[in-house]
Protein backbone atom coordinates (compact mmCIF):
# COMPACT_ATOMS: atom_id res chain seq x y z
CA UNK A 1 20.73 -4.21 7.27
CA UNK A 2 18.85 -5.22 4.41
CA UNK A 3 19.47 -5.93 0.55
CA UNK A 4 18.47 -2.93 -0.75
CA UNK A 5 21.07 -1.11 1.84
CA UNK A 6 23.75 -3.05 0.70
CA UNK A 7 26.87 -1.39 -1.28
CA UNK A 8 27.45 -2.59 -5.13
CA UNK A 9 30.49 -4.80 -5.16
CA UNK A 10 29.72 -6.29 -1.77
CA UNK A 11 29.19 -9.95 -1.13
CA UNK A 12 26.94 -10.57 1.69
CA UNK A 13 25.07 -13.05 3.36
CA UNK A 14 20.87 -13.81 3.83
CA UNK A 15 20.49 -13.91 7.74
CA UNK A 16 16.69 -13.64 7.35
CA UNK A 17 13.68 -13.02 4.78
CA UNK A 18 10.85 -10.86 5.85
CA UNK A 19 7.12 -11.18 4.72
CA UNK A 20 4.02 -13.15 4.69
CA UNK A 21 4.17 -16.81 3.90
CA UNK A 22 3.75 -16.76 -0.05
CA UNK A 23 5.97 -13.39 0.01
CA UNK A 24 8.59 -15.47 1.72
CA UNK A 25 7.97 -18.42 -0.73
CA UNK A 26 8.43 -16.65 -3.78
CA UNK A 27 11.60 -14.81 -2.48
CA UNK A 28 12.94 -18.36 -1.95
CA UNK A 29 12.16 -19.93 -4.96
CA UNK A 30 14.45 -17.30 -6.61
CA UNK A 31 17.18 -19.15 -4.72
CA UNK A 32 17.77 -16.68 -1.58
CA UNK A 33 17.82 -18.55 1.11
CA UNK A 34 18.71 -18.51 4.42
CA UNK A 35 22.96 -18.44 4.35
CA UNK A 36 23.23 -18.17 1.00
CA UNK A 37 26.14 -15.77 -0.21
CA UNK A 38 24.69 -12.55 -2.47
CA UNK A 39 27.07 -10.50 -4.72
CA UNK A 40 25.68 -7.07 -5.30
CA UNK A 41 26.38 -6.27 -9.34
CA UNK A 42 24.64 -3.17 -9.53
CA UNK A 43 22.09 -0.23 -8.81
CA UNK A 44 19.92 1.19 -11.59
CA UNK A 45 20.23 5.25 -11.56
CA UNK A 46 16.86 5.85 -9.83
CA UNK A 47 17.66 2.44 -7.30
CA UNK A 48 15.24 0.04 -8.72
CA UNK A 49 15.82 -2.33 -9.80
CA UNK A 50 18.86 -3.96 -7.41
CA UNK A 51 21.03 -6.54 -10.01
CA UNK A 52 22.43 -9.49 -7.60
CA UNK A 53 24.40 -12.53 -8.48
CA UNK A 54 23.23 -15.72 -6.61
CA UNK A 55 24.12 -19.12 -6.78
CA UNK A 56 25.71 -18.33 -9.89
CA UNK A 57 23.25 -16.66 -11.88
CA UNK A 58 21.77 -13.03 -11.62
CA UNK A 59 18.57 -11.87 -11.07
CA UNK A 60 17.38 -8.23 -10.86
CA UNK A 61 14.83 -7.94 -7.81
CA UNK A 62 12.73 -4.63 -7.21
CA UNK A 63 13.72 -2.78 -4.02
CA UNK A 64 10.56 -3.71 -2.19
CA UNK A 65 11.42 -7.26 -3.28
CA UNK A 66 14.92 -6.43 -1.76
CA UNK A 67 13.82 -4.51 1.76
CA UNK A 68 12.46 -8.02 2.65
CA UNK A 69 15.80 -9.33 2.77
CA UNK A 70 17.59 -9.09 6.24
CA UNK A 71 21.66 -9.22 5.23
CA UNK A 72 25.00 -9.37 7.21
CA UNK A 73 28.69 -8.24 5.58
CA UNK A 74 30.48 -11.43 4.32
């Protein structure tokens, strides 16, 4: 399952990150890692962008940004 699958109100958790190397990079420097815990805020209407809560502040990724983002249910 990945981020941009993920139900609002869920808290889940980063099993992997898809993508090239500086794709990957830039995903991480956002602060989602590899275990880190994600709590889904919110969907815009149309699905893009994906609002997130992580490490406890929130950031709004695009859902490409998001299908990148291998997930598992907390």
């Amino acid at each position: 399952m990945t981020l941009r699958d993920a139900q609002v109100g869920t808290t889940v958790v980063v099993t992997k990150i898809e993508g090239d190397g500086a794709y990957k990079h830039r995903i991480m420097d956002m602060g989602i890692t590899k275990g880190c815990e994600i709590f889904v805020r919110k969907v815009a209407p149309l699905g893009d962008p994906v609002e997130i809560t992580v490490r406890g502040y929130e950031l709004s990724l695009r859902k490409q940004d998001a299908q990148c983002v291998q997930i598992k249910e907390k």
